[in-house]
Each structure stands twice: as structure tokens, then as C-alpha cells.
Protein backbone atom coordinates (compact mmCIF):
# COMPACT_ATOMS: atom_id res chain seq x y z
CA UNK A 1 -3.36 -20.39 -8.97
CA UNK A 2 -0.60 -18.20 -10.18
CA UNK A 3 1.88 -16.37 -8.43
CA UNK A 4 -0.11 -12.92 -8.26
CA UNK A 5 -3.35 -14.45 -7.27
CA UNK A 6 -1.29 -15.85 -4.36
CA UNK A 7 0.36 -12.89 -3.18
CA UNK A 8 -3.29 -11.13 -3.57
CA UNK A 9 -4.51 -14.23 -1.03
CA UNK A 10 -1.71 -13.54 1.19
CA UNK A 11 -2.23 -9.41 1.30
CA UNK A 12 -6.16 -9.94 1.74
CA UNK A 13 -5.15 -11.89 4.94
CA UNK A 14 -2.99 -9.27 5.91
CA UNK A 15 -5.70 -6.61 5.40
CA UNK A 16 -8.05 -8.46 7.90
CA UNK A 17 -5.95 -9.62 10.38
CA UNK A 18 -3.39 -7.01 10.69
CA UNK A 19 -5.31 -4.25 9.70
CA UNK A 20 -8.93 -5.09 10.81
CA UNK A 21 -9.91 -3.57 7.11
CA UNK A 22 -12.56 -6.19 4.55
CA UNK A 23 -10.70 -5.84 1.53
CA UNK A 24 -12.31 -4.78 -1.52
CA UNK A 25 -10.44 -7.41 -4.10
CA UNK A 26 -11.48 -6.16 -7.45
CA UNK A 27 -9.37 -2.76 -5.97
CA UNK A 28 -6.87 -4.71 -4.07
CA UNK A 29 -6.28 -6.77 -7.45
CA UNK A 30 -5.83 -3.12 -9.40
CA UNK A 31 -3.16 -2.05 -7.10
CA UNK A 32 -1.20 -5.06 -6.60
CA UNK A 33 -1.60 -5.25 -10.39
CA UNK A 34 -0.38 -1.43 -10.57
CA UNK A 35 2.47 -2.14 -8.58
CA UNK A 36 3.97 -4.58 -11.50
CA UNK A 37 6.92 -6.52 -11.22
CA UNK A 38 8.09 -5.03 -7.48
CA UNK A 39 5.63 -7.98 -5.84
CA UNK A 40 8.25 -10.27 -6.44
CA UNK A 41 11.00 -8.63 -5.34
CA UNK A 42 11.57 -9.36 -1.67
CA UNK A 43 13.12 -5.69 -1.42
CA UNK A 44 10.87 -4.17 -3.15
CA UNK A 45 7.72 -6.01 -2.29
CA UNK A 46 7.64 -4.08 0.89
CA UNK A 47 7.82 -0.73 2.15
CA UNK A 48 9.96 0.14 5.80
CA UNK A 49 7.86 2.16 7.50
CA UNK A 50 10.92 3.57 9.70
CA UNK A 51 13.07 4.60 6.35
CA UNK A 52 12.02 8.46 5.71
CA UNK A 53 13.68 7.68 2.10
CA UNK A 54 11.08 5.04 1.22
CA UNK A 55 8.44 6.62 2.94
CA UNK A 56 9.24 10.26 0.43
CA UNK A 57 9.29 7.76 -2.68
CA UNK A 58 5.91 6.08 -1.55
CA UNK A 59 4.82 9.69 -1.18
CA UNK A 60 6.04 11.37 -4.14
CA UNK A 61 5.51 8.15 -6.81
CA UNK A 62 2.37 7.14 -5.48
CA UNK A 63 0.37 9.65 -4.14
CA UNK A 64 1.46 12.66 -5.64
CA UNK A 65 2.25 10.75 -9.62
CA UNK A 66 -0.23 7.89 -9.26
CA UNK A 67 -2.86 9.17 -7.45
CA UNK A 68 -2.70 12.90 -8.72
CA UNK A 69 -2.59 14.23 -5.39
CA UNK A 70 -1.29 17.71 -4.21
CA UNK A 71 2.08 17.52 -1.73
CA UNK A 72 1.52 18.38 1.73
CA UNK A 73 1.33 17.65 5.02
CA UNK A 74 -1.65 15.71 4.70
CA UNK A 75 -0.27 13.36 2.61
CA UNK A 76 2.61 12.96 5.23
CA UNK A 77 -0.23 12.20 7.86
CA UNK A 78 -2.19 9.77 5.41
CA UNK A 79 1.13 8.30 5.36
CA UNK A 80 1.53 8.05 9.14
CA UNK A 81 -2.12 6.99 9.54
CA UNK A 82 -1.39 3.89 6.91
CA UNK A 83 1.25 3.10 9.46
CA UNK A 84 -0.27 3.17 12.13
CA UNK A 85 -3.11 0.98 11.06
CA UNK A 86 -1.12 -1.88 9.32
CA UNK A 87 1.23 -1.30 13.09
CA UNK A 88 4.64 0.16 13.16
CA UNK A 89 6.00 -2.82 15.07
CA UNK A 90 4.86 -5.02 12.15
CA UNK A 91 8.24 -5.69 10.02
CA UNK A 92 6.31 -6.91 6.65
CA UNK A 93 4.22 -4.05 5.08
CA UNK A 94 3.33 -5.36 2.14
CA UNK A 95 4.00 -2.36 -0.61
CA UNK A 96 0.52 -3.56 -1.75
CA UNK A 97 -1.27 -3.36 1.16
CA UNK A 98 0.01 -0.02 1.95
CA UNK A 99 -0.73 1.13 -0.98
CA UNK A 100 -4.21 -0.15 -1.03
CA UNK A 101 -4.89 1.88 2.61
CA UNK A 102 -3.47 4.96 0.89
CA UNK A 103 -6.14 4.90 -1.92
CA UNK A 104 -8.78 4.16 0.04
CA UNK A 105 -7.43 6.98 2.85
CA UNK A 106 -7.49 9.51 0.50
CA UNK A 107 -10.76 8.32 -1.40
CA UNK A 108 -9.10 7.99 -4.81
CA UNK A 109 -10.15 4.03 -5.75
CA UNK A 110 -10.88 5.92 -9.29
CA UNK A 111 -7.32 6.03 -10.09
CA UNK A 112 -7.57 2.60 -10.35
């Protein structure tokens, strides 16, 4: 198994037992794919859900560049509601995971 199908192993887990969400691989596979060489970064590889300036680039390179998506507050809630469901206490967020929740949150799998 290589080193992306384990990481993809390890964020399906997280999905279901940290999130209570059934991943859908073939679009959990697309985004961890999408995400490129930052899944094996232990900085990168994760986002800090407390860190406004990580939480603005998620926003603005993600949702607004990847995922063609207008800036507002919405996306700031999204945002908030990802958090929330993968648990603010939880130091790990997986910038995969997250970023999985936001697509499916905002109903854009076709970016993918």
C-alpha cells in the first residue's frame, strides 16, 4: 500500500469515528489527491482550527479558488460548522478531512 492510500485509510477512520460521517472514498481520494504534496508535511498536513490565519487561507484557497465559491459569511459559518463536527478540542484536523466536510457542506463534490 503506498503512502497516500495509507493516509486515505487513516482520514476514512477519522471521518467515522471523529466525525460520525461514511466517507465517500472515490471523493475523499480526489481531495486528498487535490491537496498534493501538503499530506506529508506534518505542518501542513493539518489545519488549526483556533489560528484565524489558517482558517482565512483554508477559506480563501479552498473555497473561494478551488471550489469557486462567493466570499461571505456563509463560508465563515461552513467553516465553523466543519469545526464543530470534526470537534474543536480535537488537536489533529486532518487538512484532508476538513476539506472533504467543506465540499460536501457546501454541495460542490463536482469540483472534484
Amino acid at each position: 500500500m503506498s503512502k497516500r492510500d495509507e493516509l486515505i485509510v487513516k482520514y476514512a477512520a477519522d471521518l467515522k469515528d471523529k466525525c460520525g460521517v461514511n466517507p465517500d472514498m472515490d471523493l475523499l481520494t480526489k481531495v486528498t489527491i487535490g491537496c498534493g504534496p501538503s499530506i506529508y508535511n506534518a505542518d501542513a498536513a493539518t489545519v488549526s482550527g483556533s489560528d484565524e490565519s489558517e482558517l482565512a487561507t483554508v477559506k480563501n484557497n479552498f473555497l473561494i479558488k478551488k471550489l469557486g465559491l462567493k466570499d461571505g459569511t456563509d463560508l465563515d459559518k461552513g467553516i465553523d460548522k466543519v469545526m464543530d463536527t470534526y470537534g474543536r478540542s480535537n488537536r489533529n484536523k486532518y487538512r484532508a478531512v476538513v476539506y472533504y466536510l467543506l465540499t460536501k457542506h457546501f454541495g460542490k463534490e463536482s469540483a472534484y
